[in-house]
Every structure is written in structure tokens, then in C-alpha cells.
C-alpha atoms as a PDB file:
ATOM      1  CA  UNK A   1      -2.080  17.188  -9.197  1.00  0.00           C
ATOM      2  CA  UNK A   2      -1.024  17.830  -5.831  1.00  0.00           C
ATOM      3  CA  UNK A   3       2.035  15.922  -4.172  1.00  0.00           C
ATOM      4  CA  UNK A   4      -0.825  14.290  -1.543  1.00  0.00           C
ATOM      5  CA  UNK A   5      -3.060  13.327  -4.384  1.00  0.00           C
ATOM      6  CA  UNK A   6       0.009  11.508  -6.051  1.00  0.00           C
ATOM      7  CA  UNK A   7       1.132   9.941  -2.941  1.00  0.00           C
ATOM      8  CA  UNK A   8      -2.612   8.844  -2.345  1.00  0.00           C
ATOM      9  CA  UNK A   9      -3.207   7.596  -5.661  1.00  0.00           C
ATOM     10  CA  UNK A  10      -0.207   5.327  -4.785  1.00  0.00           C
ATOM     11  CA  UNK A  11      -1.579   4.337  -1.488  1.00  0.00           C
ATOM     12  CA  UNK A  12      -4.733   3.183  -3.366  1.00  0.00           C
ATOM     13  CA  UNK A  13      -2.899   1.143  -6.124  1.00  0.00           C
ATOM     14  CA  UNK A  14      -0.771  -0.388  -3.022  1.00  0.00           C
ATOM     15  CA  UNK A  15      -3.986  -1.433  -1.464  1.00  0.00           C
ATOM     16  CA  UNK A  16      -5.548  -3.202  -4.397  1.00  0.00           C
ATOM     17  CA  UNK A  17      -2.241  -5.075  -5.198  1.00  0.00           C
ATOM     18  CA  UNK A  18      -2.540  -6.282  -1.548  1.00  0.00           C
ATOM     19  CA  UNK A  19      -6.117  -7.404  -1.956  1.00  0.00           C
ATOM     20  CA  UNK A  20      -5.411  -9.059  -5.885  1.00  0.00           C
ATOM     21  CA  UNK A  21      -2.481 -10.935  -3.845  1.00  0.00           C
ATOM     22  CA  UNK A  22      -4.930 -12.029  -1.000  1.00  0.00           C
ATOM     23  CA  UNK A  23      -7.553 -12.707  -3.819  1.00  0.00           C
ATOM     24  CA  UNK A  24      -5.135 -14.706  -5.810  1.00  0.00           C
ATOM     25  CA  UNK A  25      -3.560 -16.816  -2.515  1.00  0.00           C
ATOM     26  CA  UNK A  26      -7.178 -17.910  -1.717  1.00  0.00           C
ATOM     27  CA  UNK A  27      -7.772 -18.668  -5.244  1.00  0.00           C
ATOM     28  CA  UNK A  28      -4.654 -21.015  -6.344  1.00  0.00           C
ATOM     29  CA  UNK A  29      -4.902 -22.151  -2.317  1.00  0.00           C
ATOM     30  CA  UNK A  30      -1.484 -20.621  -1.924  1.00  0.00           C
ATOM     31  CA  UNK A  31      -2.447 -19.516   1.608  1.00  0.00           C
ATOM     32  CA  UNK A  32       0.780 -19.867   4.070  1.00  0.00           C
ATOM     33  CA  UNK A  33       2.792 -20.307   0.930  1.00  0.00           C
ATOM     34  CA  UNK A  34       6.202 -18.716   1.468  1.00  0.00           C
ATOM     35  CA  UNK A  35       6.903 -16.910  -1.423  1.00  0.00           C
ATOM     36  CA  UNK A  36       3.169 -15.104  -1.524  1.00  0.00           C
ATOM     37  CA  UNK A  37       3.457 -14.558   2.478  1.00  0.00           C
ATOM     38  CA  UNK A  38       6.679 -12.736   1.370  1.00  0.00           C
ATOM     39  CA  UNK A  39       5.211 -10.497  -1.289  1.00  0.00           C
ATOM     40  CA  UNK A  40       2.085  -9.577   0.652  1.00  0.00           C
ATOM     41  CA  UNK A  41       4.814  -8.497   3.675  1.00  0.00           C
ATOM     42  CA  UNK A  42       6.550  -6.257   1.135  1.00  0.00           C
ATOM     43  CA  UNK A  43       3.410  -4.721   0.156  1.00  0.00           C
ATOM     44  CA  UNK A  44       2.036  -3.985   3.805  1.00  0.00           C
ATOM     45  CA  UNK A  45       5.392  -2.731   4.391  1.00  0.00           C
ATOM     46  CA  UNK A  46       5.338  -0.696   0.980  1.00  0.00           C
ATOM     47  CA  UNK A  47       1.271   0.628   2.138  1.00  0.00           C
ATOM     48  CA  UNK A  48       2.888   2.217   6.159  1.00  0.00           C
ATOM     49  CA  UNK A  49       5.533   3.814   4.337  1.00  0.00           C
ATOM     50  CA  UNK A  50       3.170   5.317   1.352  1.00  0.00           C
ATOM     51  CA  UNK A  51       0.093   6.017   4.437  1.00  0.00           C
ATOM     52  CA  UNK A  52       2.947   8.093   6.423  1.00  0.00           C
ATOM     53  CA  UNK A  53       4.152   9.986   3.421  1.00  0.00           C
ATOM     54  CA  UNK A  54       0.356  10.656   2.633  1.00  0.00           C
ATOM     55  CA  UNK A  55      -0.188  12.195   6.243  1.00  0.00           C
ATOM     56  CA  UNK A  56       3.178  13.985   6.145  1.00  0.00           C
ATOM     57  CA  UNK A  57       2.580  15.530   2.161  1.00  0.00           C
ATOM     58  CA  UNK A  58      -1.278  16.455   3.817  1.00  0.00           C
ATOM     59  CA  UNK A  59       0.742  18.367   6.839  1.00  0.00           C
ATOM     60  CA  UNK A  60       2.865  20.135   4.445  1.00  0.00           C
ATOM     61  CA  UNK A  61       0.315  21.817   2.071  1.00  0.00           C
ATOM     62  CA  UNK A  62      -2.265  22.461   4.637  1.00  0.00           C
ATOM     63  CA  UNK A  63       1.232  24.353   6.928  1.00  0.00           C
ATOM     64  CA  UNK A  64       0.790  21.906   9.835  1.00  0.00           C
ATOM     65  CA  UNK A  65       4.559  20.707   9.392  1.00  0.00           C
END
């Protein structure tokens, strides 16, 4: 497997923790609750980090960078 299918696989399993977290506030009514709001900033912070090293691993094999 390629390093930008890796580092997209990981983007994808980022984004589906983010929605289960979102799923899971709404569900237990934890919406605005501290400790979730801090956990869903740490994964949107987690998905631009893993979204720029899937643009910069794409640049690499296709000899753009």
C-alpha cells in the first residue's frame, strides 16, 4: 500500500471517530459538554494535520513536490 493510501485510510478513520463523537454528544445530550467539545477539537485538529499530509504524500509520488 502506498504511503497516500495509508495516510488516507487514516484520514477516513479520523473522520468517522469525529462523526461517532458528534453521534454520541447528540445521543447522551452531551452537546456543549466540555470534555466532548475537547475531544472533538483534538480530532478536527488530528483530521488538518492527516488532510495536509495526504495532499503532501499525493505531491510526492505523483513528483509535484
Amino acid at each position: 500500500m502506498e504511503d497516500s493510501e495509508i495516510a488516507k485510510r487514516d484520514h477516513q478513520r479520523n473522520k468517522s471517530e469525529i462523526v461517532n463523537l458528534v453521534k454520541e454528544m447528540f445521543g447522551l445530550d452531551k452537546w456543549g459538554n466540555e470534555e466532548y467539545k475537547k475531544k472533538l477539537e483534538e480530532l478536527v485538529i488530528k483530521d488538518d494535520e492527516l488532510i495536509k499530509d495526504v495532499i503532501k504524500k499525493i505531491k510526492l509520488e505523483k513528483g509535484l513536490e
